[in-house]
C-alpha atoms as a PDB file:
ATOM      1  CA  UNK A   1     129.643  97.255 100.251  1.00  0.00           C
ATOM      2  CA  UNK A   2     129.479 100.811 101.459  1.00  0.00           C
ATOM      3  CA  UNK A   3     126.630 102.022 103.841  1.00  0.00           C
ATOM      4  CA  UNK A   4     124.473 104.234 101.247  1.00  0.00           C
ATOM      5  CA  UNK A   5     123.294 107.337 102.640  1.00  0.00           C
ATOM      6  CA  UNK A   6     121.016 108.239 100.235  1.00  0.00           C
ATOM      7  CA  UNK A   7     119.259 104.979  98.612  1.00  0.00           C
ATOM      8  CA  UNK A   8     116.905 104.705  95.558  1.00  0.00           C
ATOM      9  CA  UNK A   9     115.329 101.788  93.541  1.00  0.00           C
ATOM     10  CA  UNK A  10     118.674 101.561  90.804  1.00  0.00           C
ATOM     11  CA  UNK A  11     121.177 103.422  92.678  1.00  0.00           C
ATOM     12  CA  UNK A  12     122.246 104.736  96.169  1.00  0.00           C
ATOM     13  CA  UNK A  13     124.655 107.830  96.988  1.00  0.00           C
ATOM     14  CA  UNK A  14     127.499 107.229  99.140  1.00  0.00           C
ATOM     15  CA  UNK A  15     129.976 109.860 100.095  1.00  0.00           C
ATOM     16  CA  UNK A  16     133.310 110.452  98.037  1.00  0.00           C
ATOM     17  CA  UNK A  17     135.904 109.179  99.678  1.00  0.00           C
ATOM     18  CA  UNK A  18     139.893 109.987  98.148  1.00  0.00           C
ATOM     19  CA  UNK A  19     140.498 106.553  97.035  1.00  0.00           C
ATOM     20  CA  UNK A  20     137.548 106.926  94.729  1.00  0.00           C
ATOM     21  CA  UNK A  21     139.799 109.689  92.745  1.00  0.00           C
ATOM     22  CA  UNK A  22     142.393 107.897  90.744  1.00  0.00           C
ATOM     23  CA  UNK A  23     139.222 105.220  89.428  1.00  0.00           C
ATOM     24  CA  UNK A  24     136.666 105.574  87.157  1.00  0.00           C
ATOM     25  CA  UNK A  25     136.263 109.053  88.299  1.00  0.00           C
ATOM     26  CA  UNK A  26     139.345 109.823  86.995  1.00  0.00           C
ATOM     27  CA  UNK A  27     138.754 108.635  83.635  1.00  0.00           C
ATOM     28  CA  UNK A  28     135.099 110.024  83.306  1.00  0.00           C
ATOM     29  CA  UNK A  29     136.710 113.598  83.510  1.00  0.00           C
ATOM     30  CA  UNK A  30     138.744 112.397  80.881  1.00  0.00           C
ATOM     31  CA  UNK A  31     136.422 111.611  78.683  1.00  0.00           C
ATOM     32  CA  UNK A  32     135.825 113.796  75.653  1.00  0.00           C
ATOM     33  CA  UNK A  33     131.953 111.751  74.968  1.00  0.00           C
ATOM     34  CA  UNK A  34     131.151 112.393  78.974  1.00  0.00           C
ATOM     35  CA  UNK A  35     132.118 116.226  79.117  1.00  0.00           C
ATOM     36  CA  UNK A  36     130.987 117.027  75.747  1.00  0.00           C
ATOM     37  CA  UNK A  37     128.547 119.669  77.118  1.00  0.00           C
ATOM     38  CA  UNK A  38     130.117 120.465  79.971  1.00  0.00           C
ATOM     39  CA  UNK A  39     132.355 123.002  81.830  1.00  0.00           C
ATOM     40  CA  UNK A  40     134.808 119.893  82.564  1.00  0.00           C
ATOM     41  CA  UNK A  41     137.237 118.546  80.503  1.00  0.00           C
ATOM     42  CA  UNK A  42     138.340 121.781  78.878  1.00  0.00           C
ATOM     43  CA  UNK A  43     142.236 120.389  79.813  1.00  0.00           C
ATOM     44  CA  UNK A  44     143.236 117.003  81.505  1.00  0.00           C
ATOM     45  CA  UNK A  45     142.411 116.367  84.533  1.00  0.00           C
ATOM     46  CA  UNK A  46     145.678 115.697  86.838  1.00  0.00           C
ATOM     47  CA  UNK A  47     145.035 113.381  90.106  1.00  0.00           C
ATOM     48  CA  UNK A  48     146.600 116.501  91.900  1.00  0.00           C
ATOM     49  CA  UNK A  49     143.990 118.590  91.044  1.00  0.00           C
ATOM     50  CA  UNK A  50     140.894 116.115  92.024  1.00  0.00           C
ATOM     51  CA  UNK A  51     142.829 115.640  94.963  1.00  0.00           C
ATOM     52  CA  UNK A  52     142.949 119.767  95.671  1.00  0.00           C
ATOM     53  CA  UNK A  53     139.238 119.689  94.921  1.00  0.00           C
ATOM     54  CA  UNK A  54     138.393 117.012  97.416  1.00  0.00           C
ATOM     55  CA  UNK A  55     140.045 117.875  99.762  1.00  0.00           C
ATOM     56  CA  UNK A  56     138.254 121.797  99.324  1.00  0.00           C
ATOM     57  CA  UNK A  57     135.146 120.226  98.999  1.00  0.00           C
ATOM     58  CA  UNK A  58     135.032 118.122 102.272  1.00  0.00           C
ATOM     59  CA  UNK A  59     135.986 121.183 104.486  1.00  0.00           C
ATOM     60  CA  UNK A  60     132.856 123.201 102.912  1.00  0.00           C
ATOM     61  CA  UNK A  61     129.683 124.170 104.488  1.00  0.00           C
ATOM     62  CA  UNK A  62     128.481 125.008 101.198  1.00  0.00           C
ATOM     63  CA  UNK A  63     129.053 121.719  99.128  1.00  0.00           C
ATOM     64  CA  UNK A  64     128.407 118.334  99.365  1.00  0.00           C
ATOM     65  CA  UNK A  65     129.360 115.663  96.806  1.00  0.00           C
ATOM     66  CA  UNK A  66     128.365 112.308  96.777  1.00  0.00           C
ATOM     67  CA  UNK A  67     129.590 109.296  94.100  1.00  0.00           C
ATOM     68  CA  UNK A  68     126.123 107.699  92.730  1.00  0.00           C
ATOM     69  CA  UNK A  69     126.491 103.663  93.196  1.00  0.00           C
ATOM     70  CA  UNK A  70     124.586 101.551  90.746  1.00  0.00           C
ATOM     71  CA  UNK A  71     122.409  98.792  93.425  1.00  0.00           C
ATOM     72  CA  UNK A  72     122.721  96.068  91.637  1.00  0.00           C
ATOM     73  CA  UNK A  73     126.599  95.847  90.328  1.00  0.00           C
ATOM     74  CA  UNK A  74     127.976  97.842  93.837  1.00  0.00           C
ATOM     75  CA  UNK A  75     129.667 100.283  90.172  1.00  0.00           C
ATOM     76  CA  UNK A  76     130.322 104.038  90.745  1.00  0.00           C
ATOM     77  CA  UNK A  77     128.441 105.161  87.863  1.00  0.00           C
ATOM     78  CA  UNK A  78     128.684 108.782  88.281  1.00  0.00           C
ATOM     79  CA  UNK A  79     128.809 111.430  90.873  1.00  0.00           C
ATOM     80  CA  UNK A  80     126.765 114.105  92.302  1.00  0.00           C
ATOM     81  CA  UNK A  81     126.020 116.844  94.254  1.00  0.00           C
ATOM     82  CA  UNK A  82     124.635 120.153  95.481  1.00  0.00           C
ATOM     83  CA  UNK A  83     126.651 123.132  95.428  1.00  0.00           C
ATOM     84  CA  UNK A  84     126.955 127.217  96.581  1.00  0.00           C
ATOM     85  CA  UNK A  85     124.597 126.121  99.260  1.00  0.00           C
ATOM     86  CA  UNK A  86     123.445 129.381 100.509  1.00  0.00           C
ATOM     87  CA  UNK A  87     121.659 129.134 103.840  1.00  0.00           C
ATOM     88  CA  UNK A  88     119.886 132.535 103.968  1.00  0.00           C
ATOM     89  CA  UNK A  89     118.239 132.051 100.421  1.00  0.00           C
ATOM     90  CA  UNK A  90     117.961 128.542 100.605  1.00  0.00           C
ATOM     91  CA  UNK A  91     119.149 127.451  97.601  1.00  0.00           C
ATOM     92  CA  UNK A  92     121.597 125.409  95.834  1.00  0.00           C
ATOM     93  CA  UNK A  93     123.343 124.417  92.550  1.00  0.00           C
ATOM     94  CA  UNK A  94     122.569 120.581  91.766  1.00  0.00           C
ATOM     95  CA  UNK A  95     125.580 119.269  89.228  1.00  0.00           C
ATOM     96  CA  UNK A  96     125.523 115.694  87.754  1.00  0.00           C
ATOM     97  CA  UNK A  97     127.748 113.434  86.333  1.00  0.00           C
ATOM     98  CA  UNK A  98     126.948 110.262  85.018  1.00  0.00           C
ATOM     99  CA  UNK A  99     130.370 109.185  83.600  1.00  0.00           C
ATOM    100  CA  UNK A 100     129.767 105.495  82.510  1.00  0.00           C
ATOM    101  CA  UNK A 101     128.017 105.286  79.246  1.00  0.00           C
ATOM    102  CA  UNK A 102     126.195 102.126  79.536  1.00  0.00           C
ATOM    103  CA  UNK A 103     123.925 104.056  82.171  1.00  0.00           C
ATOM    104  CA  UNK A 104     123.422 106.949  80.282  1.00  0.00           C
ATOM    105  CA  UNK A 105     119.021 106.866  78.892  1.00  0.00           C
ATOM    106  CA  UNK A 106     118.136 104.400  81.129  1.00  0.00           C
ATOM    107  CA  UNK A 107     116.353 106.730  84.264  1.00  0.00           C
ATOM    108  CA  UNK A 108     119.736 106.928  86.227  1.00  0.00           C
ATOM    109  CA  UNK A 109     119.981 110.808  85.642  1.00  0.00           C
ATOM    110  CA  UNK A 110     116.559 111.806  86.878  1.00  0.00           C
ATOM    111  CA  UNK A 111     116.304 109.120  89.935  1.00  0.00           C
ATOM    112  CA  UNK A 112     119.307 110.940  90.947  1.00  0.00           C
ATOM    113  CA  UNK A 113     117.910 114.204  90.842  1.00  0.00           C
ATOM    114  CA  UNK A 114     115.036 113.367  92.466  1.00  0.00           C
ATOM    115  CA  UNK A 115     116.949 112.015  95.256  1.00  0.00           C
ATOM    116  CA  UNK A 116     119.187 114.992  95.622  1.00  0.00           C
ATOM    117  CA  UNK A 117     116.052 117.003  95.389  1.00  0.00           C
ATOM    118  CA  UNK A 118     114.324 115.263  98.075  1.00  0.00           C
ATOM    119  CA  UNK A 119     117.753 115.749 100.283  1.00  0.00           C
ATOM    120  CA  UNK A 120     117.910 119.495  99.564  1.00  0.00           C
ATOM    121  CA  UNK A 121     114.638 120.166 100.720  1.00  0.00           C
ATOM    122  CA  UNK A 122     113.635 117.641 103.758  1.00  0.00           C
ATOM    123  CA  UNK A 123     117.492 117.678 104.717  1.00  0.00           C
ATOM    124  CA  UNK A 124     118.971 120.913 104.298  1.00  0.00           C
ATOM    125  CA  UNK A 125     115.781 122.852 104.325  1.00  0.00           C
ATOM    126  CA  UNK A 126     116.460 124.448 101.035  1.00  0.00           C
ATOM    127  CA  UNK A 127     113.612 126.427  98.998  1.00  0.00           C
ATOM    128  CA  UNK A 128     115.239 126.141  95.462  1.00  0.00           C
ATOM    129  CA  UNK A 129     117.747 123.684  93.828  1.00  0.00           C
ATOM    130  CA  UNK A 130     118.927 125.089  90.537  1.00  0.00           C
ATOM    131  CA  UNK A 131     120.883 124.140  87.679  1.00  0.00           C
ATOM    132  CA  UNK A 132     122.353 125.528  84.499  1.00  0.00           C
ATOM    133  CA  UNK A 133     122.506 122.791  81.702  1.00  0.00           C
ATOM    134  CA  UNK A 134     123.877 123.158  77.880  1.00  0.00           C
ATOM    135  CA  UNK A 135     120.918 124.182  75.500  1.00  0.00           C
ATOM    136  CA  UNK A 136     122.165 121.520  72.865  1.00  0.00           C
ATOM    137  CA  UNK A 137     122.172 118.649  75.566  1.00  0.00           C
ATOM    138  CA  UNK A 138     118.213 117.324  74.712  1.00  0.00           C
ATOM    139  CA  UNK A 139     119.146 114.430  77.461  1.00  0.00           C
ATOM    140  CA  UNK A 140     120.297 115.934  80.045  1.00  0.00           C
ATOM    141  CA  UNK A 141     117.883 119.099  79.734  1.00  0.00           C
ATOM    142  CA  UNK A 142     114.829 116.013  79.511  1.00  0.00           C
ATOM    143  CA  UNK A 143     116.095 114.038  82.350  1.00  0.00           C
ATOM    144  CA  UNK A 144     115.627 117.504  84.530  1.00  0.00           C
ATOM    145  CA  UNK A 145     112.402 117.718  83.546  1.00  0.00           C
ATOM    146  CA  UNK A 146     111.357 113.824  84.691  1.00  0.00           C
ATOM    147  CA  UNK A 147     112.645 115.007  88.412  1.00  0.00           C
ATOM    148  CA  UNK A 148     110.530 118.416  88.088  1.00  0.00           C
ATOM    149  CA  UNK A 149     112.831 121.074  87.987  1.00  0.00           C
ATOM    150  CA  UNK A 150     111.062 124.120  85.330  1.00  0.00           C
ATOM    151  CA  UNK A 151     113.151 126.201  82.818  1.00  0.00           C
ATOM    152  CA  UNK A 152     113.816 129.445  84.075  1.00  0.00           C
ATOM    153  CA  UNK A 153     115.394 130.971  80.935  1.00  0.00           C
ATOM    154  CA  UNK A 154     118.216 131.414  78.654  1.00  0.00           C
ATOM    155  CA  UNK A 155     122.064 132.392  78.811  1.00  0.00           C
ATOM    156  CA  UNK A 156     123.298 133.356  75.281  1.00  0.00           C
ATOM    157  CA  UNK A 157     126.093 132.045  74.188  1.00  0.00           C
ATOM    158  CA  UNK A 158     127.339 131.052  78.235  1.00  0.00           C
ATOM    159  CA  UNK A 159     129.424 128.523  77.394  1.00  0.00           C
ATOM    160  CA  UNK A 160     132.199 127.895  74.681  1.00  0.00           C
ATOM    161  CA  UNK A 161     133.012 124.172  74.417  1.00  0.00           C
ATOM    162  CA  UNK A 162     133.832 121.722  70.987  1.00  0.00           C
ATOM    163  CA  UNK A 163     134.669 125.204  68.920  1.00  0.00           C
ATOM    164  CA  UNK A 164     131.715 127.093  69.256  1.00  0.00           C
ATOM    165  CA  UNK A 165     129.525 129.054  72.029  1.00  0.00           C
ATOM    166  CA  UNK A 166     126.479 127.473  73.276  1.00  0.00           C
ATOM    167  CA  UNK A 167     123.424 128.585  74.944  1.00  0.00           C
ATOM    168  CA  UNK A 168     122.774 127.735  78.649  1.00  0.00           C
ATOM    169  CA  UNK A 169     119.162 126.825  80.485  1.00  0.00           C
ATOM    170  CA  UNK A 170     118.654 127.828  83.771  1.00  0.00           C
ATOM    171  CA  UNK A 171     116.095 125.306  85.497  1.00  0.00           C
ATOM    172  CA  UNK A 172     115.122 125.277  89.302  1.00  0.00           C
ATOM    173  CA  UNK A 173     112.765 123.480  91.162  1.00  0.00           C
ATOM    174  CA  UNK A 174     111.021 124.725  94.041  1.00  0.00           C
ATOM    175  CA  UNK A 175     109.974 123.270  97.872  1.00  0.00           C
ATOM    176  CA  UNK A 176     106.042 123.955  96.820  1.00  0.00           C
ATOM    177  CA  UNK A 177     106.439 122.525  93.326  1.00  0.00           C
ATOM    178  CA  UNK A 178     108.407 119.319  94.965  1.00  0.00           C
ATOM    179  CA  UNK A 179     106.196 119.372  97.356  1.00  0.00           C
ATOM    180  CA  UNK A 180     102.828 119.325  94.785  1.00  0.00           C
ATOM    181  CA  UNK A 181     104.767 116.296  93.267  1.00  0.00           C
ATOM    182  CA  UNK A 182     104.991 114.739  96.324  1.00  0.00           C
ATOM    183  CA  UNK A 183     101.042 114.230  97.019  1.00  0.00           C
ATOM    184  CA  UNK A 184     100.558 113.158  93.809  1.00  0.00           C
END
């Protein structure tokens, strides 16, 4: 068992470590069903190129990436993590993955959020965590909205995927608004 750093009540985050790579991770960005909607798995993934990635994303200030550990099973489910971290605006991207099917409905997505939401603002002293999700993705855009985070708008036709354009949301959540949450 790994020491989480981030824990939950169904999963904890750990941090990505190389070996990780060539498992399930591997065969989630593989996965036609898992990257349906998104920006991934528009070619094959290649071990050499997760491994490039890594290794890019452990050297920067402005991204940290974390594999999302189911509690009870010790499974990497998924992985996740907040990007473009900007420190004079205060903001960051959040990106999800949740790459084993079996979890997918069941609360993982917006615990996770949550979490990373709570780490962006009482850790990194963010103001805004922001996303863009696929208009035609009703599960991912709903799970967003369980964690808080408020539609911001619309990008036509942002991104072309499974022979046609789609629309993107744009959804952030603010300090105050997690904050509101919070004492409720």
């Amino acid at each position: 068992m790994y020491h989480p750093f981030i824990a939950g009540e169904k999963v904890y985050l750990r941090g990505f470590e190389k070996k990780d790579l060539d498992g399930s991770y591997f065969q989630w960005a593989n996965d036609s069903e898992v990257t349906h909607y998104m920006y991934m798995g528009l070619k094959p993934n290649y071990l050499e190129l997760l491994t490039e990635d890594y290794e890019k994303s452990i050297r920067s200030a402005s991204e940290v990436v974390f594999l999302i550990i189911d509690k009870k099973t010790e499974k990497p489910i998924g992985s996740t993590g907040l990007y473009s971290i900007n420190p004079i605006y205060r903001s960051a991207e959040y990106r999800i993955v949740i790459g084993e099917k079996d979890y997918w409905d069941k609360g993982y997505g917006s615990e996770v959020a949550a979490l990373m939401a709570k780490y962006g603002f009482e850790k990194l002293n963010l103001n805004k965590v922001w996303l863009g999700v696929n208009a035609d993705n009703p599960r991912a855009v709903k799970s967003y909205e369980n964690a808080g985070f408020v539609r911001e708008g619309a990008l036509r036709q942002e991104i072309y995927r499974n022979g046609k354009y789609y629309d993107a949301v744009r959804m952030s959540l603010l300090r105050s608004e997690w904050d509101a949450k919070q004492k409720k």
